[in-house]
C-alpha atoms as a PDB file:
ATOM      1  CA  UNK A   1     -70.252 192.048  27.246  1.00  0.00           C
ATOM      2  CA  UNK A   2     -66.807 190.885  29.415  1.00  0.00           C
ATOM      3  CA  UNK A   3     -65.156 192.138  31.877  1.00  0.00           C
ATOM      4  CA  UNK A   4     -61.269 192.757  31.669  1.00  0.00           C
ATOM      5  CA  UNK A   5     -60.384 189.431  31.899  1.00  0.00           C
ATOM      6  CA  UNK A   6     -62.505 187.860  29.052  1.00  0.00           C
ATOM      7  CA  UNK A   7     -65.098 186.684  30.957  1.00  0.00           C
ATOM      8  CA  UNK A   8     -68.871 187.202  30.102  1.00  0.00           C
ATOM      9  CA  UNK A   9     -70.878 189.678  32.221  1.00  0.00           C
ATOM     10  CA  UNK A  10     -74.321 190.332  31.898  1.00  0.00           C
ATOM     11  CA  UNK A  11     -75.311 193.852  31.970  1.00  0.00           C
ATOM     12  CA  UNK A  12     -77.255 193.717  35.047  1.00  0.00           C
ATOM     13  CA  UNK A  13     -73.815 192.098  36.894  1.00  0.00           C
ATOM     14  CA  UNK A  14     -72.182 194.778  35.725  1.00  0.00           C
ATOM     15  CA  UNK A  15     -74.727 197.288  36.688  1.00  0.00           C
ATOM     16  CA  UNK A  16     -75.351 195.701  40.412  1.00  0.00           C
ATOM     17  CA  UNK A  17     -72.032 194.780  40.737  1.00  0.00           C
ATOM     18  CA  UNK A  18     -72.711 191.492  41.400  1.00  0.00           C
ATOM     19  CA  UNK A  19     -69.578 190.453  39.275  1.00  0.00           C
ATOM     20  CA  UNK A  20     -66.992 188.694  41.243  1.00  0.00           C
ATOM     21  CA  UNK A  21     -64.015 189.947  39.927  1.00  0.00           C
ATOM     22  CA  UNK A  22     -61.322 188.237  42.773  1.00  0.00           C
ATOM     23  CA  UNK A  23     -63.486 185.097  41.389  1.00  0.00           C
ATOM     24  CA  UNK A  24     -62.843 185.384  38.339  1.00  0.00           C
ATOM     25  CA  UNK A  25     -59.326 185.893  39.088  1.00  0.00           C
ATOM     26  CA  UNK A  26     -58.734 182.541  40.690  1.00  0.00           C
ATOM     27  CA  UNK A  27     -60.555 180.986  37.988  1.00  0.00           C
ATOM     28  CA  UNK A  28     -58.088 182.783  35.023  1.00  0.00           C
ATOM     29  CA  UNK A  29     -55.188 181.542  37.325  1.00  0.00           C
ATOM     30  CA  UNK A  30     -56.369 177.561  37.425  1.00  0.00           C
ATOM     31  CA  UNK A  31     -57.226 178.204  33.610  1.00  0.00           C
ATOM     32  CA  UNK A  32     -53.564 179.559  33.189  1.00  0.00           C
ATOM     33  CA  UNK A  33     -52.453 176.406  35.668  1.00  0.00           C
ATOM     34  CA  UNK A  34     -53.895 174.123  33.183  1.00  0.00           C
ATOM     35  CA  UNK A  35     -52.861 175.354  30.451  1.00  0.00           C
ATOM     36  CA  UNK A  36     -49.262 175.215  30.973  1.00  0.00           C
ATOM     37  CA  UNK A  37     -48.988 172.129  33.533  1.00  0.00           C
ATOM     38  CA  UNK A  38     -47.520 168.580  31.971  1.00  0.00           C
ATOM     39  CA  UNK A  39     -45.008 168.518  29.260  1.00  0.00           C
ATOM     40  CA  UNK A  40     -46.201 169.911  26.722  1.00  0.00           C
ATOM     41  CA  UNK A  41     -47.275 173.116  28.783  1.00  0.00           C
ATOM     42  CA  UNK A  42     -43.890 173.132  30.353  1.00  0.00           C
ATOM     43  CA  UNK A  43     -42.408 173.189  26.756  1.00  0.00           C
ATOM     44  CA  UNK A  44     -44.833 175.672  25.465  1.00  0.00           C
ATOM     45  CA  UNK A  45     -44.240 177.931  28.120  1.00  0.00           C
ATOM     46  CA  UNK A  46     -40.649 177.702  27.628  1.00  0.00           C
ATOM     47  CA  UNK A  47     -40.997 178.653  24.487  1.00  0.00           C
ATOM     48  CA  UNK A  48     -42.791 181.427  24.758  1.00  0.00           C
ATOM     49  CA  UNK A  49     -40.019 182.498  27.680  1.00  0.00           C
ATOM     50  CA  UNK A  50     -37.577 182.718  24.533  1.00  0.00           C
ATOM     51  CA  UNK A  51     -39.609 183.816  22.185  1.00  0.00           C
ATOM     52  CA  UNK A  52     -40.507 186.790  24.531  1.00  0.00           C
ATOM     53  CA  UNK A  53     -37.275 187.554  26.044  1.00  0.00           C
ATOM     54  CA  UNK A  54     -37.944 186.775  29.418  1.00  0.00           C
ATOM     55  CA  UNK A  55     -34.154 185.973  29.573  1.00  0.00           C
ATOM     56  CA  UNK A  56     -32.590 188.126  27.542  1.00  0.00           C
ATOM     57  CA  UNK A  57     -32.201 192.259  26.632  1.00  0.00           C
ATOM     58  CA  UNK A  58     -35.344 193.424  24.619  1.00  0.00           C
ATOM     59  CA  UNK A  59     -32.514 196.560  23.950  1.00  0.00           C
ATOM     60  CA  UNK A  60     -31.801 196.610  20.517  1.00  0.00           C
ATOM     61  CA  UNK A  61     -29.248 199.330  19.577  1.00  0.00           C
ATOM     62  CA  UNK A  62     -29.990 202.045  17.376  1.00  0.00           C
ATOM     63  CA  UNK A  63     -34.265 200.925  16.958  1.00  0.00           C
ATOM     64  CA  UNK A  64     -36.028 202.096  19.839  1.00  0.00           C
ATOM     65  CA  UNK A  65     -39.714 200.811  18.235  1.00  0.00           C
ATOM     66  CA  UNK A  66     -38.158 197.337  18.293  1.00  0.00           C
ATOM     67  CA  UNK A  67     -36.790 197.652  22.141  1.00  0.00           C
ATOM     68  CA  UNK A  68     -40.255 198.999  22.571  1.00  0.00           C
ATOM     69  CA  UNK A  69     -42.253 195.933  20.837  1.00  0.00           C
ATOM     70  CA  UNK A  70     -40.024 192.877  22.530  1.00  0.00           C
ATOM     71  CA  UNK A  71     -40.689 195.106  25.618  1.00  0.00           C
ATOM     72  CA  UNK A  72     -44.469 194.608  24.964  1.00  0.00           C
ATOM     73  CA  UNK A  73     -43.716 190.875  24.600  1.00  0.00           C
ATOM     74  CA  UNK A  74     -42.128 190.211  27.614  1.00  0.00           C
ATOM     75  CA  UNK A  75     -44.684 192.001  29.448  1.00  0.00           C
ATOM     76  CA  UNK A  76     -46.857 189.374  28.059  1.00  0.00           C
ATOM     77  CA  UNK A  77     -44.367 186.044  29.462  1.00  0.00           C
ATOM     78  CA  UNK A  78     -44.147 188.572  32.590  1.00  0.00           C
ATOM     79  CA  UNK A  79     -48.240 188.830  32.969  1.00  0.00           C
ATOM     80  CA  UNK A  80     -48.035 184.836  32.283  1.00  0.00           C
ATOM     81  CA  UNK A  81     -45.490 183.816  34.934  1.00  0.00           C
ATOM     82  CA  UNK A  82     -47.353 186.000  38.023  1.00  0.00           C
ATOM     83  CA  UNK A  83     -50.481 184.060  36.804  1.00  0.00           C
ATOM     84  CA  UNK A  84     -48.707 181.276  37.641  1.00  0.00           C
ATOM     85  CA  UNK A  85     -47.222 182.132  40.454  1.00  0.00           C
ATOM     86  CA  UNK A  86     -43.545 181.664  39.212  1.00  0.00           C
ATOM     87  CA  UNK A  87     -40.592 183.669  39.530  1.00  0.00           C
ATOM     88  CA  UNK A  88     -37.356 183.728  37.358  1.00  0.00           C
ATOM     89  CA  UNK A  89     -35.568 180.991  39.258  1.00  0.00           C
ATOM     90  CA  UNK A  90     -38.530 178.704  39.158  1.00  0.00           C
ATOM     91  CA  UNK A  91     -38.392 179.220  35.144  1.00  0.00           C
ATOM     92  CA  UNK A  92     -34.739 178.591  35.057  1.00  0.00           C
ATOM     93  CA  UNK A  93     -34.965 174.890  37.034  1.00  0.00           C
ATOM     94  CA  UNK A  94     -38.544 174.053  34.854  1.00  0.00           C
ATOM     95  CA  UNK A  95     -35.677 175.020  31.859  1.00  0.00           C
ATOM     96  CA  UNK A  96     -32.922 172.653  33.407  1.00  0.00           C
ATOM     97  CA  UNK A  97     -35.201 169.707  33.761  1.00  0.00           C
ATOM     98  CA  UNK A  98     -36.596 170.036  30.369  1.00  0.00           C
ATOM     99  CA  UNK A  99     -32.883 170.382  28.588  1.00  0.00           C
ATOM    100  CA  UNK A 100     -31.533 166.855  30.133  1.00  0.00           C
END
């Protein structure tokens, strides 16, 4: 069994609640700081700001299911960035140094 954030729980955490879920919070976030420190994590998360228009409309005249599904994709770059405690700005300088 897991717990909303993918980590295994035992049945008797979850029934005791014994699971630390602020815990496992900080642990997702240093997993998520990992992931996407050094170059290529900076370029992987840049590409993923693209690829899931972090920086651009998700409208999309005249389809609203495809407004709706890049929606759902920047939500994911969105969950991302407040897992790594970074804001729009702090994207667009990580975006300048990386395009010298």
């Amino acid at each position: 069994m897991s717990d909303s954030l993918g980590y295994a729980v035992s049945p008797e955490e979850e029934a005791s609640g014994e699971a630390d879920k602020e815990e496992r919070t900080e642990a997702l976030m240093a997993d998520f700081l990992t992931a996407f420190s050094g170059p290529s994590g900076e370029r992987v998360l840049l590409y993923l700001s693209a690829y899931c228009y972090q920086t651009r409309s998700c409208y999309d005249r005249g389809d609203p299911y495809s407004t709706t599904f890049r929606e759902g994709r920047r939500d994911v770059m969105l969950e991302i960035m407040r897992y790594l405690h970074m804001d729009d700005e702090a994207l667009f300088r990580l975006s300048s140094r990386h395009s010298r």
